[in-house]
Protein backbone atom coordinates (compact mmCIF):
# COMPACT_ATOMS: atom_id res chain seq x y z
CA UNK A 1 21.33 -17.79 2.59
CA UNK A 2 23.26 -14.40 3.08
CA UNK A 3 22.09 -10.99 1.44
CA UNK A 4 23.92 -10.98 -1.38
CA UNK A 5 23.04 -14.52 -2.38
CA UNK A 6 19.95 -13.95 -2.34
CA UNK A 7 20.01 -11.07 -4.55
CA UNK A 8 21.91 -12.63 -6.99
CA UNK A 9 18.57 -15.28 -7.04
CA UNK A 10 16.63 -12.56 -7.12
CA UNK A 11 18.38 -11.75 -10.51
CA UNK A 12 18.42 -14.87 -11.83
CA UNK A 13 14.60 -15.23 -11.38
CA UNK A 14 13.51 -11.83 -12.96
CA UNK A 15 13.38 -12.96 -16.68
CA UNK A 16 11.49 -16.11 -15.78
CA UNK A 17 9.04 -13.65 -13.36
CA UNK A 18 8.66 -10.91 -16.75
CA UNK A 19 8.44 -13.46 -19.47
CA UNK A 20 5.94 -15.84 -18.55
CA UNK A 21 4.76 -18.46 -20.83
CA UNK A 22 2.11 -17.72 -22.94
CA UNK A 23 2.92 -14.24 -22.79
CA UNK A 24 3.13 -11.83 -25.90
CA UNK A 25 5.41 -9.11 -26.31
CA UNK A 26 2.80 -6.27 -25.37
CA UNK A 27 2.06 -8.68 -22.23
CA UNK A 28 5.65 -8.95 -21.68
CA UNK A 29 5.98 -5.41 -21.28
CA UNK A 30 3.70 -4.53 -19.20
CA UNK A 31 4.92 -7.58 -16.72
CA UNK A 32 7.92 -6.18 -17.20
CA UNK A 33 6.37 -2.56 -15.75
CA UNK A 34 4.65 -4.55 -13.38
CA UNK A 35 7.95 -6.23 -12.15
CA UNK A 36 9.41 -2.94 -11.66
CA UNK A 37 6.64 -1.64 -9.45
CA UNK A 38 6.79 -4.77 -8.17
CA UNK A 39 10.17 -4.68 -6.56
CA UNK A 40 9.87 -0.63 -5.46
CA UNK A 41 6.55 -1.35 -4.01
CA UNK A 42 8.43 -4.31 -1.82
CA UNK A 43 11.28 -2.32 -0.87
CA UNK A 44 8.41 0.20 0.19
CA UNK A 45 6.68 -2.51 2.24
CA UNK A 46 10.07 -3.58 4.47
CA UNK A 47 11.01 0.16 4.81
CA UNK A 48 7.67 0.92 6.74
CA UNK A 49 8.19 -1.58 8.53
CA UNK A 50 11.14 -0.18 9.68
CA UNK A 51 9.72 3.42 10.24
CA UNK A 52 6.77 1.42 12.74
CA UNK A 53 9.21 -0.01 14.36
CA UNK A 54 11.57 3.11 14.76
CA UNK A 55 8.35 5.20 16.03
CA UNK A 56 7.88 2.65 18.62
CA UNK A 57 11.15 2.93 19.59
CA UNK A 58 11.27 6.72 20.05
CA UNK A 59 8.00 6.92 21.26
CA UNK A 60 9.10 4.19 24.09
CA UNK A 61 12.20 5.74 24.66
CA UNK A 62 10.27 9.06 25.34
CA UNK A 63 7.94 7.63 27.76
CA UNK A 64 10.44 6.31 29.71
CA UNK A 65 13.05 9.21 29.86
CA UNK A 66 10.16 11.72 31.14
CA UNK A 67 8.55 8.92 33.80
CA UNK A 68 12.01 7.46 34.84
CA UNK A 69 14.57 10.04 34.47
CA UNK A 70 12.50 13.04 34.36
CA UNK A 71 14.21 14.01 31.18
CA UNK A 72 12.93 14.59 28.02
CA UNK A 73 14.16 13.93 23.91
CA UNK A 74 13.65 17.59 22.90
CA UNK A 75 13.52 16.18 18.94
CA UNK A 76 11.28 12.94 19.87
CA UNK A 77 7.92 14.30 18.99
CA UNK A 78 9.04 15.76 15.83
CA UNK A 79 10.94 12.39 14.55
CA UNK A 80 7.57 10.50 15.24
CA UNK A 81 5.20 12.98 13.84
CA UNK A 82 7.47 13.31 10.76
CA UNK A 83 7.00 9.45 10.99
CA UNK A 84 3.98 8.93 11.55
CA UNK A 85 2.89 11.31 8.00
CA UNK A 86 5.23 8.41 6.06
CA UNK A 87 3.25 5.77 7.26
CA UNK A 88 0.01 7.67 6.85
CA UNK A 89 0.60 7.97 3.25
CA UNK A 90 2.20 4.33 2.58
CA UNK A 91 -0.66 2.89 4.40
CA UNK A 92 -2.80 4.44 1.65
CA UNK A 93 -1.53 2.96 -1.31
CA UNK A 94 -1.41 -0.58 0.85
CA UNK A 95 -5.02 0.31 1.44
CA UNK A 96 -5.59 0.67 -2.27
CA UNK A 97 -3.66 -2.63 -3.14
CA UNK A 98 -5.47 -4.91 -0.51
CA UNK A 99 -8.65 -3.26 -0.91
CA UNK A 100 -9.31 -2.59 2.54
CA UNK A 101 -10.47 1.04 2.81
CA UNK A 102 -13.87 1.44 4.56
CA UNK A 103 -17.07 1.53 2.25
CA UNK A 104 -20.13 1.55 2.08
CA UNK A 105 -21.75 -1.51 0.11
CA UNK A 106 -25.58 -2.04 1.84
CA UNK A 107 -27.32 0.06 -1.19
CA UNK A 108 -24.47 -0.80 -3.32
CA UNK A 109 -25.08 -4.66 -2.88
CA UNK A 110 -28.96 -4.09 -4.17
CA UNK A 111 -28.05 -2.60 -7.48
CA UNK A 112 -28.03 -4.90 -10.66
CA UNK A 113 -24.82 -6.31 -11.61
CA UNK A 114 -24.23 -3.71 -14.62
CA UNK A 115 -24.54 -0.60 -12.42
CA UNK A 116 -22.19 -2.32 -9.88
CA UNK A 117 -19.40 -2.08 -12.47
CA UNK A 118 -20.06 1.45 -13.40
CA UNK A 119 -19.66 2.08 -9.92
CA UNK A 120 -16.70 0.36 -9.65
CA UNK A 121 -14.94 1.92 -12.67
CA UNK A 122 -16.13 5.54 -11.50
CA UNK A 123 -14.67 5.12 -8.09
CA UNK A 124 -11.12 3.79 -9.83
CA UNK A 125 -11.36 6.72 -11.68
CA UNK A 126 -11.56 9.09 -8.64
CA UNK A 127 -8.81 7.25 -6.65
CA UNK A 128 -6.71 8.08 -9.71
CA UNK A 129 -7.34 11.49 -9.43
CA UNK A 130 -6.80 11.62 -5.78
CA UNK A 131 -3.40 9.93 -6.36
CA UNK A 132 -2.58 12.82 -9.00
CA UNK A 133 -3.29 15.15 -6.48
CA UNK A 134 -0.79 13.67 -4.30
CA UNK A 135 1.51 13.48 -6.59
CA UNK A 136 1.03 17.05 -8.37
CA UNK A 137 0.86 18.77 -4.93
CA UNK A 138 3.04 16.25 -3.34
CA UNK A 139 6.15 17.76 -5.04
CA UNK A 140 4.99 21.40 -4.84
CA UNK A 141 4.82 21.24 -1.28
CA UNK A 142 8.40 19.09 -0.83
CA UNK A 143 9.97 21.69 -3.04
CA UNK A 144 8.46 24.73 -1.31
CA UNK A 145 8.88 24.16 2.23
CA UNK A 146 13.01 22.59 1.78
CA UNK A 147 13.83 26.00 2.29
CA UNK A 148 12.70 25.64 5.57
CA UNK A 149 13.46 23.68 8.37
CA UNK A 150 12.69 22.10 11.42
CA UNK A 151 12.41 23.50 15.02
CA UNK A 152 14.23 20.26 16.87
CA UNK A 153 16.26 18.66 14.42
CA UNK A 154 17.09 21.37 11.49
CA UNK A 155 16.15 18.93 8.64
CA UNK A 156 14.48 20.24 5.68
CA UNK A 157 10.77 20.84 6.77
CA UNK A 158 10.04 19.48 3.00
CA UNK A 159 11.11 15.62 4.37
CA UNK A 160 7.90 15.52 6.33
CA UNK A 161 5.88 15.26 2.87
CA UNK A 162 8.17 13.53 0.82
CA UNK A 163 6.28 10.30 1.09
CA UNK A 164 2.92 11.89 -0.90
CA UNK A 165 4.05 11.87 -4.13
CA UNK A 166 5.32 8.10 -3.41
CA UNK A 167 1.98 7.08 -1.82
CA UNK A 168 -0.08 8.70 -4.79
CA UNK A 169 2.70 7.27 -7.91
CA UNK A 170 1.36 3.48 -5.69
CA UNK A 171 -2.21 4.38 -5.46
CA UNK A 172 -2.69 5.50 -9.51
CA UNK A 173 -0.75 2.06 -9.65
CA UNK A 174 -2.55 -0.60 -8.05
CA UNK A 175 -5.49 1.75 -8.82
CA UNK A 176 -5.11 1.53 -12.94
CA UNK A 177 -4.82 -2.34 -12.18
CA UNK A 178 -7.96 -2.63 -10.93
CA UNK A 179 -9.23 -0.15 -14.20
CA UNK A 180 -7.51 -2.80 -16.66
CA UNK A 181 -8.35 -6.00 -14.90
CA UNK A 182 -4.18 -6.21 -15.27
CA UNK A 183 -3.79 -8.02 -11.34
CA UNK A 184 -2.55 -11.11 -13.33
CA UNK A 185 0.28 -8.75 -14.16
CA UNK A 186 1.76 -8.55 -10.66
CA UNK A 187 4.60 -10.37 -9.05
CA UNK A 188 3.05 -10.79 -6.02
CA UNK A 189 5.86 -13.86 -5.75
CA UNK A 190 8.14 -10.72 -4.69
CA UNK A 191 6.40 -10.27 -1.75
CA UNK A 192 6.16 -14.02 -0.37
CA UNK A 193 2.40 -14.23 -1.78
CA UNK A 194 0.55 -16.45 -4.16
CA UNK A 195 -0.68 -14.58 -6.97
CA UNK A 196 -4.11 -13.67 -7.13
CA UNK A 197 -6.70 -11.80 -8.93
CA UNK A 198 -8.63 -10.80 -5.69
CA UNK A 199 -8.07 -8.01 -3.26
CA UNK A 200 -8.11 -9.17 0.38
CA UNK A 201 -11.77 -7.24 0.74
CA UNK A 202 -13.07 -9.55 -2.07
CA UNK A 203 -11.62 -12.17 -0.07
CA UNK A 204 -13.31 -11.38 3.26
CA UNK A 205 -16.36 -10.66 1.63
CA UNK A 206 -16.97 -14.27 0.10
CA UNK A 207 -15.60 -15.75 3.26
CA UNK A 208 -18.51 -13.40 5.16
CA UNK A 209 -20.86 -14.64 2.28
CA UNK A 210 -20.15 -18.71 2.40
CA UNK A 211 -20.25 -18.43 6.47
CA UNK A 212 -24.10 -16.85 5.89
CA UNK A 213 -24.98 -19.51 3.95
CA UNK A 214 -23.71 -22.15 6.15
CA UNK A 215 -25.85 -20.80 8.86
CA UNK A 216 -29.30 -21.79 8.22
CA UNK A 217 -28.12 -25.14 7.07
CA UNK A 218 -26.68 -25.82 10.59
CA UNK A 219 -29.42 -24.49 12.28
CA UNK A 220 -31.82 -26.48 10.64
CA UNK A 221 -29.62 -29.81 11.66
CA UNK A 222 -29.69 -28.74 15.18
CA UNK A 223 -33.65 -28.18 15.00
């Protein structure tokens, strides 16, 4: 199957994806929000894939021009700096989505089930005020440094933070998804995955939590 044909079944699929059965019309709009994310958030995902790969390249490439040829890409380090701040800031909202940023959970596990949510719901809240900051001050800095440029390459020095706003509009996303309980929104189908109500922390957690059990049980067979 080409590009273009799969687009075009890409197309095809997107009303059955928004209006799912069962669905009323305020749930059909916000799948329909969700869709849109959805597909920006999985263009988002192949293009930093591409940037990783492109550091790697240029980073290579360096390595070997200076301990081969004894020559050096004057505009190498810059590219993969410049890079290497995209990724930073994509990996953040992927960090919110999966649920994979490091905590802190040994006093958090003790506390009654109750104050766990409150927890839960104030730390939502502050990731959704540090993705406003990104965004807010995102643009400010973009717009006030495009009048400047570059040493190697003479691009806009504003490109290198062009990727905070995007990284914070992602993380007040996934991270208002998590507020609502509104995962069962997502078109995680997009993306090659089942859907699924659980971050990939929750995941690992009750994997970590069913292996602990398991323990004693074997260890009291082999006794």
């Amino acid at each position: 199957m080409n590009i273009i044909e799969k687009v075009k079944s890409f197309i095809s699929s997107a009303p059955g994806e928004i209006c799912k059965p069962g669905f009323n019309p305020a749930q059909t709009a916000v799948s329909a929000v969700t869709f849109v994310f959805d597909c920006i958030y999985r263009v988002l995902l192949e293009f930093s894939k591409l940037v990783i790969l492109v550091i790697v390249t240029i980073v290579s490439c360096e390595v070997f021009g200076r301990l081969v040829l004894h020559k050096s890409i004057m505009w190498s380090e810059e590219v993969a700096l410049l890079l290497m701040v995209w990724t930073a800031f994509i990996a953040m909202a992927i960090g919110v989505e999966k649920g994979l940023h490091i905590s802190i959970s040994l006093f958090f596990n003790r506390f009654p089930k109750i104050v766990q949510t409150i927890i839960e719901k104030i730390n939502t809240l502050a990731t959704i005020f540090f993705g406003g900051i990104l965004v807010v001050y995102g643009i400010k800095l973009a717009s006030m440094t495009m009048g400047s440029t570059l040493p190697a390459t003479q691009w806009p020095a504003g490109t290198a933070y062009c990727m905070m706003p995007v990284g914070g509009v992602f993380i007040i996303y996934f991270a208002l998804l998590d507020l609502f309980g509104a995962r069962k929104y997502r078109h995680t189908s997009i993306e090659g995955k089942e859907s699924s109500d659980k971050t990939d922390q929750q995941i690992i957690e009750e994997m970590r939590a069913s292996t602990a059990k398991d323990a004693p049980a074997n260890n009291g067979g082999e006794s």
